[in-house]
PDB file of N, CA and C in Angstrom:
ATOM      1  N   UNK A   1      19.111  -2.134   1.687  1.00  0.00           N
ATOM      2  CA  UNK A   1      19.023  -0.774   1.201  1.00  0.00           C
ATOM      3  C   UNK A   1      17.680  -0.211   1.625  1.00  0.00           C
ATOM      4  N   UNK A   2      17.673   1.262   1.790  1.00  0.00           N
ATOM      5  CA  UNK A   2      16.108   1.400   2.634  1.00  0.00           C
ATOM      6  C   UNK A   2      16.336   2.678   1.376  1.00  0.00           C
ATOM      7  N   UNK A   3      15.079   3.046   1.197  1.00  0.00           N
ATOM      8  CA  UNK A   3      14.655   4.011   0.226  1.00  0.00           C
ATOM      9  C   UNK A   3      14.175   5.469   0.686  1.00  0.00           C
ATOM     10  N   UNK A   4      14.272   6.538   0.196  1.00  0.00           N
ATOM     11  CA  UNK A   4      13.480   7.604   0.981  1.00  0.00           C
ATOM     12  C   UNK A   4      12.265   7.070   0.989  1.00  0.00           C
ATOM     13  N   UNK A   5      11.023   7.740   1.667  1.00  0.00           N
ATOM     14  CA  UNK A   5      10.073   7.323   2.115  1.00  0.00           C
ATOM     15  C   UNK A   5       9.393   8.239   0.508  1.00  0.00           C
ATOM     16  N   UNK A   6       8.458   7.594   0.122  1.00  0.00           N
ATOM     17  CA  UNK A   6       7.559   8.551  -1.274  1.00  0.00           C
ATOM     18  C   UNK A   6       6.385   7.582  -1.680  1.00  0.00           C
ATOM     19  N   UNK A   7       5.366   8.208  -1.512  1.00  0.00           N
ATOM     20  CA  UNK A   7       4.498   6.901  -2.558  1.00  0.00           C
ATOM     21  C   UNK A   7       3.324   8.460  -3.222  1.00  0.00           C
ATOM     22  N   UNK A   8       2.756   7.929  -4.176  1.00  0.00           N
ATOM     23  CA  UNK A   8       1.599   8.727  -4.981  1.00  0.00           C
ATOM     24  C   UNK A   8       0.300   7.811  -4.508  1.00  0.00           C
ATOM     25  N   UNK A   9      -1.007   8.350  -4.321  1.00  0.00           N
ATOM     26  CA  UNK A   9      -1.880   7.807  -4.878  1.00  0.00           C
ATOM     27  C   UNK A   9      -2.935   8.247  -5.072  1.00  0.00           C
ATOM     28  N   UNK A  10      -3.685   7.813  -6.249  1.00  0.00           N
ATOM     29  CA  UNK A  10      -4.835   8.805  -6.886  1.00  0.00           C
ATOM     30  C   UNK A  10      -5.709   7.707  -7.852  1.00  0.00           C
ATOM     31  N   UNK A  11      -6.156   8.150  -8.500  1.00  0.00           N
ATOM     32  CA  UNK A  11      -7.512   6.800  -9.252  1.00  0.00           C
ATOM     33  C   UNK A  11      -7.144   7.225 -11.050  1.00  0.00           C
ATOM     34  N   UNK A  12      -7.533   6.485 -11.096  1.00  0.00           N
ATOM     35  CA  UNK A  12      -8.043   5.939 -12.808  1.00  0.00           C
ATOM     36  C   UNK A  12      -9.025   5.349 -13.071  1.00  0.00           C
ATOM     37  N   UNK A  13      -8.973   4.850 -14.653  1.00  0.00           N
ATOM     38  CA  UNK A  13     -10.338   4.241 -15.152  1.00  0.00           C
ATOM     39  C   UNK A  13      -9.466   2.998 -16.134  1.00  0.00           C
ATOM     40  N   UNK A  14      -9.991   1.567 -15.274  1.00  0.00           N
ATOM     41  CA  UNK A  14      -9.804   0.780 -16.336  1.00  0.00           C
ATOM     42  C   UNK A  14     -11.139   0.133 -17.081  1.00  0.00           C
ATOM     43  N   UNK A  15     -10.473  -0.271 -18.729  1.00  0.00           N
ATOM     44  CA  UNK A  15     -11.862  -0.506 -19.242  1.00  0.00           C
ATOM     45  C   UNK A  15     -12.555  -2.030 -19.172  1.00  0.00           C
ATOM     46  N   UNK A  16     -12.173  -2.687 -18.298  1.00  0.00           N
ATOM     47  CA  UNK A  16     -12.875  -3.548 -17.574  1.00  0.00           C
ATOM     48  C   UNK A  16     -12.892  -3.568 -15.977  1.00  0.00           C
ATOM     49  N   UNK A  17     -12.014  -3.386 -15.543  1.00  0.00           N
ATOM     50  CA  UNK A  17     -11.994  -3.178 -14.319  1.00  0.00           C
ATOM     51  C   UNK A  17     -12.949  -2.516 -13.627  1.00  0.00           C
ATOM     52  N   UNK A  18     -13.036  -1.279 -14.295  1.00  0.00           N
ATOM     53  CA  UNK A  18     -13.551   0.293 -14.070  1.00  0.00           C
ATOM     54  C   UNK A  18     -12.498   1.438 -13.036  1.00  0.00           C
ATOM     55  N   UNK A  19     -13.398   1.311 -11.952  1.00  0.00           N
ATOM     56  CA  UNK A  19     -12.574   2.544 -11.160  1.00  0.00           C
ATOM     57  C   UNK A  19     -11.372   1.773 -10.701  1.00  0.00           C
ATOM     58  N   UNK A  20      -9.990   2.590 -10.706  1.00  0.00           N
ATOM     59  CA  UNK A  20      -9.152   1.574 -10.097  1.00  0.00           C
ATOM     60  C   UNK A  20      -8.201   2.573  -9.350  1.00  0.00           C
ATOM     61  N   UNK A  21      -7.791   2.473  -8.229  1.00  0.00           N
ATOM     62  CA  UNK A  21      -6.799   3.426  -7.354  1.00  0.00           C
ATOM     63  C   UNK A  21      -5.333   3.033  -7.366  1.00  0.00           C
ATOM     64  N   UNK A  22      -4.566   4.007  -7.974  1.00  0.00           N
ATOM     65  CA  UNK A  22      -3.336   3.638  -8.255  1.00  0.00           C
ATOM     66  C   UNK A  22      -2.340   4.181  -7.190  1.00  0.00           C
ATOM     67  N   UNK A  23      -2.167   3.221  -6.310  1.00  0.00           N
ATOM     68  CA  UNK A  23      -0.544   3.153  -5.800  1.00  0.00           C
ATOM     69  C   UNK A  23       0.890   3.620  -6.049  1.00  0.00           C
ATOM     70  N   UNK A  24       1.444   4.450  -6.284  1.00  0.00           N
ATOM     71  CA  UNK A  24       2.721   4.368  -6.990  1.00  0.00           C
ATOM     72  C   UNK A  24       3.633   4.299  -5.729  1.00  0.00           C
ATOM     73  N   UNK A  25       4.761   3.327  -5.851  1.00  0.00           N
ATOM     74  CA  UNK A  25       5.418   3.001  -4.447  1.00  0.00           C
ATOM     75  C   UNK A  25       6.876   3.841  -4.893  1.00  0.00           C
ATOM     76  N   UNK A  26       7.174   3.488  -6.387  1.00  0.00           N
ATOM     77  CA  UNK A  26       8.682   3.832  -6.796  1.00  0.00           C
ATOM     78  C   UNK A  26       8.088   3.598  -8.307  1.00  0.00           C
ATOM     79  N   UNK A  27       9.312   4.063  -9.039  1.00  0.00           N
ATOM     80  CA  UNK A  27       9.033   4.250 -10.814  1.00  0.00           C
ATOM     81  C   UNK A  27       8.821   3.543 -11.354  1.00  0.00           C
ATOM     82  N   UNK A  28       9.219   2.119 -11.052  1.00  0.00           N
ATOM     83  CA  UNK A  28       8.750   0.500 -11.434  1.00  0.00           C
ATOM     84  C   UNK A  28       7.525   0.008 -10.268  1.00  0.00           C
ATOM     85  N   UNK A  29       7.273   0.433  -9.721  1.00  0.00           N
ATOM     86  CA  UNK A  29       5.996  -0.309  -8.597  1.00  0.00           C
ATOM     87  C   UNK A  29       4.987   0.563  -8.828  1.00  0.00           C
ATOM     88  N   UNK A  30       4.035   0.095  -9.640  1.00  0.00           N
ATOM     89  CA  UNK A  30       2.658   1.184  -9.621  1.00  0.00           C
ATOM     90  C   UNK A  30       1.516   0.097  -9.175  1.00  0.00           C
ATOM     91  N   UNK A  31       0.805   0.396  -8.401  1.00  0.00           N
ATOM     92  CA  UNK A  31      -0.125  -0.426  -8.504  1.00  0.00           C
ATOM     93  C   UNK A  31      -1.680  -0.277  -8.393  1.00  0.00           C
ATOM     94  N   UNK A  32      -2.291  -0.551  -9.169  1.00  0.00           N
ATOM     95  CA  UNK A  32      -3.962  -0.158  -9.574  1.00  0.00           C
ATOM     96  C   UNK A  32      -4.641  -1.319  -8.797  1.00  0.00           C
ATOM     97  N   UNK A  33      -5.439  -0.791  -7.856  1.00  0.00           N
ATOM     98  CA  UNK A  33      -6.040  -1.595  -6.781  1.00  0.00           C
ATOM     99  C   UNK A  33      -7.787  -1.275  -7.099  1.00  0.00           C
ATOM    100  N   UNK A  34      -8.661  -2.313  -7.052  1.00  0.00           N
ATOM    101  CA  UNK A  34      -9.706  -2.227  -7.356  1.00  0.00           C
ATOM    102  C   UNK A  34     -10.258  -1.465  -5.726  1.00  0.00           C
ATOM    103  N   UNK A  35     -11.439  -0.246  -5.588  1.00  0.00           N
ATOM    104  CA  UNK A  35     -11.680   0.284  -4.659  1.00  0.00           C
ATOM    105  C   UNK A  35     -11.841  -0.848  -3.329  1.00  0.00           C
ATOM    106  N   UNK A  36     -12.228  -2.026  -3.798  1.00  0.00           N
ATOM    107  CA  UNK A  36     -12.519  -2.753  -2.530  1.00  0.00           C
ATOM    108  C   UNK A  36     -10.928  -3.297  -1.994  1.00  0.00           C
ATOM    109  N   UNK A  37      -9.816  -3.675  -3.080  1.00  0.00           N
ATOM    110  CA  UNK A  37      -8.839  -4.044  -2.625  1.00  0.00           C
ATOM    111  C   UNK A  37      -8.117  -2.458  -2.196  1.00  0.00           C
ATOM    112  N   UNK A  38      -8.252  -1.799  -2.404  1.00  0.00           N
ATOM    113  CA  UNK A  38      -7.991  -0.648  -1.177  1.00  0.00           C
ATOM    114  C   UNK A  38      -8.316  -0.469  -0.367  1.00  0.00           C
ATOM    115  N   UNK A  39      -9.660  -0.762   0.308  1.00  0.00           N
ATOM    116  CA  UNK A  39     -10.473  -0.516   1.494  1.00  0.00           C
ATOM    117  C   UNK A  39      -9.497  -1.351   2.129  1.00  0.00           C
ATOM    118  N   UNK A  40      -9.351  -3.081   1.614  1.00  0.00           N
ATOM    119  CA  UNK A  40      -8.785  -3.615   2.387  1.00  0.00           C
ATOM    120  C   UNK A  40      -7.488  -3.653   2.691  1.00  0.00           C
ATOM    121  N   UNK A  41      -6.579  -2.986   2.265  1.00  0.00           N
ATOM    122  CA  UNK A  41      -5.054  -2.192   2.642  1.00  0.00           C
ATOM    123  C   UNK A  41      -5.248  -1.117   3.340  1.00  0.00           C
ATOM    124  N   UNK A  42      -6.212  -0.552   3.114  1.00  0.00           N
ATOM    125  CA  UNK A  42      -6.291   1.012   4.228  1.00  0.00           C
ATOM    126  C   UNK A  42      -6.873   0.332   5.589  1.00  0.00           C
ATOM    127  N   UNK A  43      -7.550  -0.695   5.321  1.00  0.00           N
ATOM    128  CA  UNK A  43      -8.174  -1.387   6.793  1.00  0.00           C
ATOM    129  C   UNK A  43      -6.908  -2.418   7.426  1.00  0.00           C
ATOM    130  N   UNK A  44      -5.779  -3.230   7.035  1.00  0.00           N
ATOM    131  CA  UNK A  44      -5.017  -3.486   6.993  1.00  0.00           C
ATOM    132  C   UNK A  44      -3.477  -2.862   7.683  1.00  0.00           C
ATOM    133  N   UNK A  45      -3.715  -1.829   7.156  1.00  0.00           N
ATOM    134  CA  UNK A  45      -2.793  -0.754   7.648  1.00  0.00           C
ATOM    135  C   UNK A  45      -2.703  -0.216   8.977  1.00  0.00           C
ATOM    136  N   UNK A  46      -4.244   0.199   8.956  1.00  0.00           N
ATOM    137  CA  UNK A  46      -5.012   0.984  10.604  1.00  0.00           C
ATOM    138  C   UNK A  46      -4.591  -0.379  11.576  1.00  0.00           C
ATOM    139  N   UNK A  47      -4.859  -1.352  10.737  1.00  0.00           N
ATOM    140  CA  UNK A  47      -5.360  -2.764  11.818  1.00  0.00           C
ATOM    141  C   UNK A  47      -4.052  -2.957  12.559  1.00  0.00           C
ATOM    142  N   UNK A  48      -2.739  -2.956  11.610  1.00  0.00           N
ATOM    143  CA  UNK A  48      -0.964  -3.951  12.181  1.00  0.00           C
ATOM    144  C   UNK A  48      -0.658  -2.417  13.180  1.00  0.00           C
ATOM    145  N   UNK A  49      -1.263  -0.806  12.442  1.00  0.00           N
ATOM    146  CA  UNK A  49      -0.669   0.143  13.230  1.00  0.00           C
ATOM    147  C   UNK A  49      -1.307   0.397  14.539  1.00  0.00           C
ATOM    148  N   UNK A  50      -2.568   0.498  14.795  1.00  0.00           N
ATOM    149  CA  UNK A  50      -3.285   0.157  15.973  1.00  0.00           C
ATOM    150  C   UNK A  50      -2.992  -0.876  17.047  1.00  0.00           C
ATOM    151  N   UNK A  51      -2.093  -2.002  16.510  1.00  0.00           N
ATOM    152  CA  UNK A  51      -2.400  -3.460  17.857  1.00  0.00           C
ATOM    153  C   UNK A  51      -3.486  -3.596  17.533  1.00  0.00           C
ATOM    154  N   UNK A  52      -4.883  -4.092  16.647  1.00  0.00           N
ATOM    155  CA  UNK A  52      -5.204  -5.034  16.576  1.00  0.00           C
ATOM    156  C   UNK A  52      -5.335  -6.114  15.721  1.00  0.00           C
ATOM    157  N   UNK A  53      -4.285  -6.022  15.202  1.00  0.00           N
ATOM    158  CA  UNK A  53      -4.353  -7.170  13.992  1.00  0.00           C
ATOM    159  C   UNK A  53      -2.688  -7.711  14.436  1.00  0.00           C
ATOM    160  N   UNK A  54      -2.844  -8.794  14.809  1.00  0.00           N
ATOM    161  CA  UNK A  54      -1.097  -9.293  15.004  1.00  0.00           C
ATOM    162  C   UNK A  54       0.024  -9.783  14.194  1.00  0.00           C
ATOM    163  N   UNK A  55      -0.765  -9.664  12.654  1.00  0.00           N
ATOM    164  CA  UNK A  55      -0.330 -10.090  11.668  1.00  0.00           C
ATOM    165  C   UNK A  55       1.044  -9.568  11.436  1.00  0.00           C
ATOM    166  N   UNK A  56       2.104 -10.134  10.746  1.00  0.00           N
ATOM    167  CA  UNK A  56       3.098  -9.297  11.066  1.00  0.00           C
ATOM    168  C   UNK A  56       4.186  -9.042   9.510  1.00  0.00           C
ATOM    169  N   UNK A  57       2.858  -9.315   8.045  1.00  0.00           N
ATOM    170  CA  UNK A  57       2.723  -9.107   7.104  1.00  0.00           C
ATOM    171  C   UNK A  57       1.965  -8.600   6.402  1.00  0.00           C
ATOM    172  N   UNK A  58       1.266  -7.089   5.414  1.00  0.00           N
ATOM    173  CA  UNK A  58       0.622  -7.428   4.364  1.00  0.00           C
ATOM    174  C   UNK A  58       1.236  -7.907   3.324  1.00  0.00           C
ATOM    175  N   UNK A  59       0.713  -8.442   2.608  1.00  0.00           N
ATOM    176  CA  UNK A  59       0.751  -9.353   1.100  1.00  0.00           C
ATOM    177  C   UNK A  59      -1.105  -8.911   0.308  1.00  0.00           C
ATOM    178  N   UNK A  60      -0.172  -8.148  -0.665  1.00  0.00           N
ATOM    179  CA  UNK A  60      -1.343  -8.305  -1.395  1.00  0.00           C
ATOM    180  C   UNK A  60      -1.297  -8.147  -2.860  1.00  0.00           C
ATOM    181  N   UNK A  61      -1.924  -9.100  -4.208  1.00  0.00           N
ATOM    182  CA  UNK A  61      -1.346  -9.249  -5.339  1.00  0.00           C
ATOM    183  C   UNK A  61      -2.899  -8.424  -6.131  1.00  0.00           C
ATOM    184  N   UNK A  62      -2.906  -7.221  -6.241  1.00  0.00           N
ATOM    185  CA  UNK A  62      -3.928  -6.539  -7.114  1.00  0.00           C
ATOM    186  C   UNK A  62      -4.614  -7.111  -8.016  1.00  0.00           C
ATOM    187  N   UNK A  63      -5.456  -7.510  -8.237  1.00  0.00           N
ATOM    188  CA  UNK A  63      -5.833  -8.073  -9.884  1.00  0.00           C
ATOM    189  C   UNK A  63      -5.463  -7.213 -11.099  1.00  0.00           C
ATOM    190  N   UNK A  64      -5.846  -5.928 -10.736  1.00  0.00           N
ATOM    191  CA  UNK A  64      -5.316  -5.401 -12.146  1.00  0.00           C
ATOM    192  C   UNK A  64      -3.682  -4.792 -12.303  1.00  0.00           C
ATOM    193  N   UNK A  65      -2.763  -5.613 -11.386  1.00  0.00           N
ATOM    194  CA  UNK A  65      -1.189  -5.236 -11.810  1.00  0.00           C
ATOM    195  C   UNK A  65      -0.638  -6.431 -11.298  1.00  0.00           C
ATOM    196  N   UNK A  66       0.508  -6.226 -12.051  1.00  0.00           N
ATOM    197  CA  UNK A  66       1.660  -7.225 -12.383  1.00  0.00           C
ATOM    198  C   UNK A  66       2.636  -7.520 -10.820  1.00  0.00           C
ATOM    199  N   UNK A  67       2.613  -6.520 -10.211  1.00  0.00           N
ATOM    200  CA  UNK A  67       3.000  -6.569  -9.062  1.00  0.00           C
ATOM    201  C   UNK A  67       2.657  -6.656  -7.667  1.00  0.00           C
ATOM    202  N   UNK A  68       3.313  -6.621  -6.654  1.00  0.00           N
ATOM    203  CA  UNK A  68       2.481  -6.433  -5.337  1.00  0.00           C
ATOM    204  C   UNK A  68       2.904  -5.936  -4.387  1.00  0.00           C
ATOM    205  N   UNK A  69       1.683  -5.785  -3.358  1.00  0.00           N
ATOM    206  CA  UNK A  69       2.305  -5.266  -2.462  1.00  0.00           C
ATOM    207  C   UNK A  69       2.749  -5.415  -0.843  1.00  0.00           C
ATOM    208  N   UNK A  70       3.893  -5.371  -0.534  1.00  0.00           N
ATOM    209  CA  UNK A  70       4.772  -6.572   0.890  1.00  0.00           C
ATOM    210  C   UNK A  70       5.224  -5.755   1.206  1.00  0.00           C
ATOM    211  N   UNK A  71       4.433  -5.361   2.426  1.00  0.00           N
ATOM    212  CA  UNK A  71       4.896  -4.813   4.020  1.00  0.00           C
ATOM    213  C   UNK A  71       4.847  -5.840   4.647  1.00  0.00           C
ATOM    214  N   UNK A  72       6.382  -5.773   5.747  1.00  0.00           N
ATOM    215  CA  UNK A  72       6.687  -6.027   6.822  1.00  0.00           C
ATOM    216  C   UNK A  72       6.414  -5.408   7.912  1.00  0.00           C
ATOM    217  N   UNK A  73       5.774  -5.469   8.378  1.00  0.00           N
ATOM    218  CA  UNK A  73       5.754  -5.284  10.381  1.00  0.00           C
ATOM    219  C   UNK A  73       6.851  -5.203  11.125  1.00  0.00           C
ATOM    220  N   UNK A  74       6.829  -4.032  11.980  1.00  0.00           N
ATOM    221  CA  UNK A  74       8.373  -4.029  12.788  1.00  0.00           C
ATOM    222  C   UNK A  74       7.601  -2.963  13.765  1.00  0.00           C
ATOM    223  N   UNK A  75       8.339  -2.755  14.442  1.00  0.00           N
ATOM    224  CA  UNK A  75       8.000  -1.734  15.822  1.00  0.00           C
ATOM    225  C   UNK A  75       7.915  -0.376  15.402  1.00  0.00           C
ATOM    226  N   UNK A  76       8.811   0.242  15.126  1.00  0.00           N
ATOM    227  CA  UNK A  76       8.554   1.569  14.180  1.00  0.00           C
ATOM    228  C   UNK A  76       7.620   1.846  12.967  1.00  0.00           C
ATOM    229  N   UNK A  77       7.195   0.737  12.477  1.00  0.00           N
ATOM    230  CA  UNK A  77       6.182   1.210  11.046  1.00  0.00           C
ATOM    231  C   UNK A  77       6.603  -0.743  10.394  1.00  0.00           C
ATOM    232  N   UNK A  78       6.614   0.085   9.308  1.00  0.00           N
ATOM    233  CA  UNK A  78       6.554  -0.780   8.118  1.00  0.00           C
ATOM    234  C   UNK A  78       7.711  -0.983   7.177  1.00  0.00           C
ATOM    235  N   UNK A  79       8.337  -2.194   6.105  1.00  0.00           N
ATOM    236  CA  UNK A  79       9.274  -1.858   6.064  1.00  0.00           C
ATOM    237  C   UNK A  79       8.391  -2.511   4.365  1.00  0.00           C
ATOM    238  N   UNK A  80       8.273  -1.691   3.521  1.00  0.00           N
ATOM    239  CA  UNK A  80       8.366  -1.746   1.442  1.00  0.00           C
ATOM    240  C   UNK A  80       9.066  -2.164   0.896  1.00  0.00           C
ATOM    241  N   UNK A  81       8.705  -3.444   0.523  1.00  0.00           N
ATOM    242  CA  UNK A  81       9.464  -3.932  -0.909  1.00  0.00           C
ATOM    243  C   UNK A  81       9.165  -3.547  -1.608  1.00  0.00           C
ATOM    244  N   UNK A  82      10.139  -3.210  -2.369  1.00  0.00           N
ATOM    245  CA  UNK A  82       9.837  -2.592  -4.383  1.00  0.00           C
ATOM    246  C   UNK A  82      11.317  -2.994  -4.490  1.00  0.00           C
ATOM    247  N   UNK A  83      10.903  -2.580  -6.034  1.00  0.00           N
ATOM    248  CA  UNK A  83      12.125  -3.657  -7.135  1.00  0.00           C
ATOM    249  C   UNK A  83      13.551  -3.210  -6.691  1.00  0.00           C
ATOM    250  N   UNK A  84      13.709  -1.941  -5.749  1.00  0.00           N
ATOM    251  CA  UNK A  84      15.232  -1.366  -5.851  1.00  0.00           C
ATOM    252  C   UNK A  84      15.739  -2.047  -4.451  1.00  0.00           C
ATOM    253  N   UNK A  85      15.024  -2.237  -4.029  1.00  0.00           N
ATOM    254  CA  UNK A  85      14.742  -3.411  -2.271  1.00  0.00           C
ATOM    255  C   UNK A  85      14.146  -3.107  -1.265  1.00  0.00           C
ATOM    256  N   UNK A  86      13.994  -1.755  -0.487  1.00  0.00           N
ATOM    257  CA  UNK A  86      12.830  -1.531   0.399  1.00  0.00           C
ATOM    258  C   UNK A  86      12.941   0.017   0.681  1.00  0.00           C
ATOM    259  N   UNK A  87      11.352   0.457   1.393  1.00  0.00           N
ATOM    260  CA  UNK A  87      12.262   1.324   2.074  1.00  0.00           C
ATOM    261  C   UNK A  87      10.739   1.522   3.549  1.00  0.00           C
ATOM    262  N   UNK A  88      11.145   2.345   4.047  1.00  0.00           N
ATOM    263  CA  UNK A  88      10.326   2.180   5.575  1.00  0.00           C
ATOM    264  C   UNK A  88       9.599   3.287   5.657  1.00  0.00           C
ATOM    265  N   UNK A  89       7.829   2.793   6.494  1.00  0.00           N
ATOM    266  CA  UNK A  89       7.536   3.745   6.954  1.00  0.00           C
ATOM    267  C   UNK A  89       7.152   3.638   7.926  1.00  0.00           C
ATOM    268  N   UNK A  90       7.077   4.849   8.941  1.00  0.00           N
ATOM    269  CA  UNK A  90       7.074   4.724  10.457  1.00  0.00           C
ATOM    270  C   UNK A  90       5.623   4.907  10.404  1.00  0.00           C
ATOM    271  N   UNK A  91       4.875   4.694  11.273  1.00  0.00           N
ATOM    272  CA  UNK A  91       3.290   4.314  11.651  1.00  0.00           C
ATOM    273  C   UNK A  91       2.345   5.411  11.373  1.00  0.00           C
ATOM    274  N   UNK A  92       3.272   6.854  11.466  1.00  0.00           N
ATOM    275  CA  UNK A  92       2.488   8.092  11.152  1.00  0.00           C
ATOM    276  C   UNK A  92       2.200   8.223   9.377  1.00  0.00           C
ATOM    277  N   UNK A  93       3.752   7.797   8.706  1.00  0.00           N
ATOM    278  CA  UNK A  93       3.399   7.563   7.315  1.00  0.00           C
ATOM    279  C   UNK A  93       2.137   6.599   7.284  1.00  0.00           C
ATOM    280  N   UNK A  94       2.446   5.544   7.680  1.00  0.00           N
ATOM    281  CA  UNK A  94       1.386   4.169   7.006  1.00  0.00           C
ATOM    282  C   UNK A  94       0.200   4.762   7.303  1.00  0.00           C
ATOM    283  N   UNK A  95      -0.653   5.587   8.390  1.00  0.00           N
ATOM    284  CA  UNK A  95      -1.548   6.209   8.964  1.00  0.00           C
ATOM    285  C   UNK A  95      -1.890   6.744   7.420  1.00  0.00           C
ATOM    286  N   UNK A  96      -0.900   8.050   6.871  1.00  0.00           N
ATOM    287  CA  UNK A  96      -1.202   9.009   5.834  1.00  0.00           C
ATOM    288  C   UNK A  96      -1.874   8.050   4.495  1.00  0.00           C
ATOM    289  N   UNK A  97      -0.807   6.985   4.630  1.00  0.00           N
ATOM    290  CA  UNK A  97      -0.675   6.483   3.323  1.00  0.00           C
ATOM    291  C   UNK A  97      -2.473   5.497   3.404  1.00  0.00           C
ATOM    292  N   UNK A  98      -2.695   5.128   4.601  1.00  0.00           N
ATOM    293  CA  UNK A  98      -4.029   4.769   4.368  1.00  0.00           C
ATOM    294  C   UNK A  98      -5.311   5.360   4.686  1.00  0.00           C
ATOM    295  N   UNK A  99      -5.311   6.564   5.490  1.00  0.00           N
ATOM    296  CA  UNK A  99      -6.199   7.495   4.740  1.00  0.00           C
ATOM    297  C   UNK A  99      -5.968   8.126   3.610  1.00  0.00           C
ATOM    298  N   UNK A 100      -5.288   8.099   2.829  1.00  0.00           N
ATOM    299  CA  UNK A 100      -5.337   8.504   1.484  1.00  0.00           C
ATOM    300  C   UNK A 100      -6.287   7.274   0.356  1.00  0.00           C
ATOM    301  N   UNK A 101      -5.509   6.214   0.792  1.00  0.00           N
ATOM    302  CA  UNK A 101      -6.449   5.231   0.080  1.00  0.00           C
ATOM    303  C   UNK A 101      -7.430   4.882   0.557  1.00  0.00           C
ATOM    304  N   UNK A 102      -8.215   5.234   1.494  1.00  0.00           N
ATOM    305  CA  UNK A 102      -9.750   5.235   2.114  1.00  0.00           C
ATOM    306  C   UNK A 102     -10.190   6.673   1.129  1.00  0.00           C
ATOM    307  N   UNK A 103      -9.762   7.966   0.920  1.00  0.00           N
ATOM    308  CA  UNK A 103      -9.586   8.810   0.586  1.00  0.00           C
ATOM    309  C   UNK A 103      -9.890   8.407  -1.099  1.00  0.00           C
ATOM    310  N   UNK A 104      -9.722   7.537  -2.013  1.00  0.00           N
ATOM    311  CA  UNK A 104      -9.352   7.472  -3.029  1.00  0.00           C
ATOM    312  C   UNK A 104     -10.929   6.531  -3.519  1.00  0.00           C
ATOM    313  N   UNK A 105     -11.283   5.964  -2.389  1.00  0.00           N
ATOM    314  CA  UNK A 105     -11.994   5.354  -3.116  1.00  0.00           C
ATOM    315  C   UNK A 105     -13.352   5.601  -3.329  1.00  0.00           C
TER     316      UNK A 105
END
């Protein structure tokens, strides 16, 4: 199942954490990323969409949420797991979606 393409993201305040940038992928996938674990998804992102990172996964488990977050690598973009099963973004999204979270922090 592939999903329309949608994500939110914008910041909060946790009270230990402190600043935390929240992800929203779908209505059950939110995820609050500490500013440095965003740098490193927005650097992540640039890296698989550019050719230079050959990796052909992110994986990344937030400290401050229950969930995570698993992109696949494919030729067109990226392909999102969340709880309803995936959905895709092509390289210009993943581009948006990680200057926004360079953007956030």
């Amino acid at each position: 199942m592939s999903e329309p393409f949608s994500f939110e993201v914008g910041s909060t305040q946790h009270r230990v954490l402190g600043k935390q940038i929240r992800l929203k992928l779908a209505d059950d996938l939110v995820l609050r990323l500490t500013p440095a674990e965003a740098s490193s998804l927005s650097f992540a992102l640039v890296a698989v969409r550019d050719g230079i990172s050959p990796e052909r996964e992110i994986y990344m488990s937030p400290i401050g949420s229950d969930g995570a977050f698993v992109g696949t690598v494919h030729d067109a973009g990226m392909r999102i797991a969340i709880p309803q099963g995936t959905f895709d973004l092509n390289w210009t999204q993943a581009g948006r979606l990680a200057e926004k979270l360079a953007a956030a922090i």
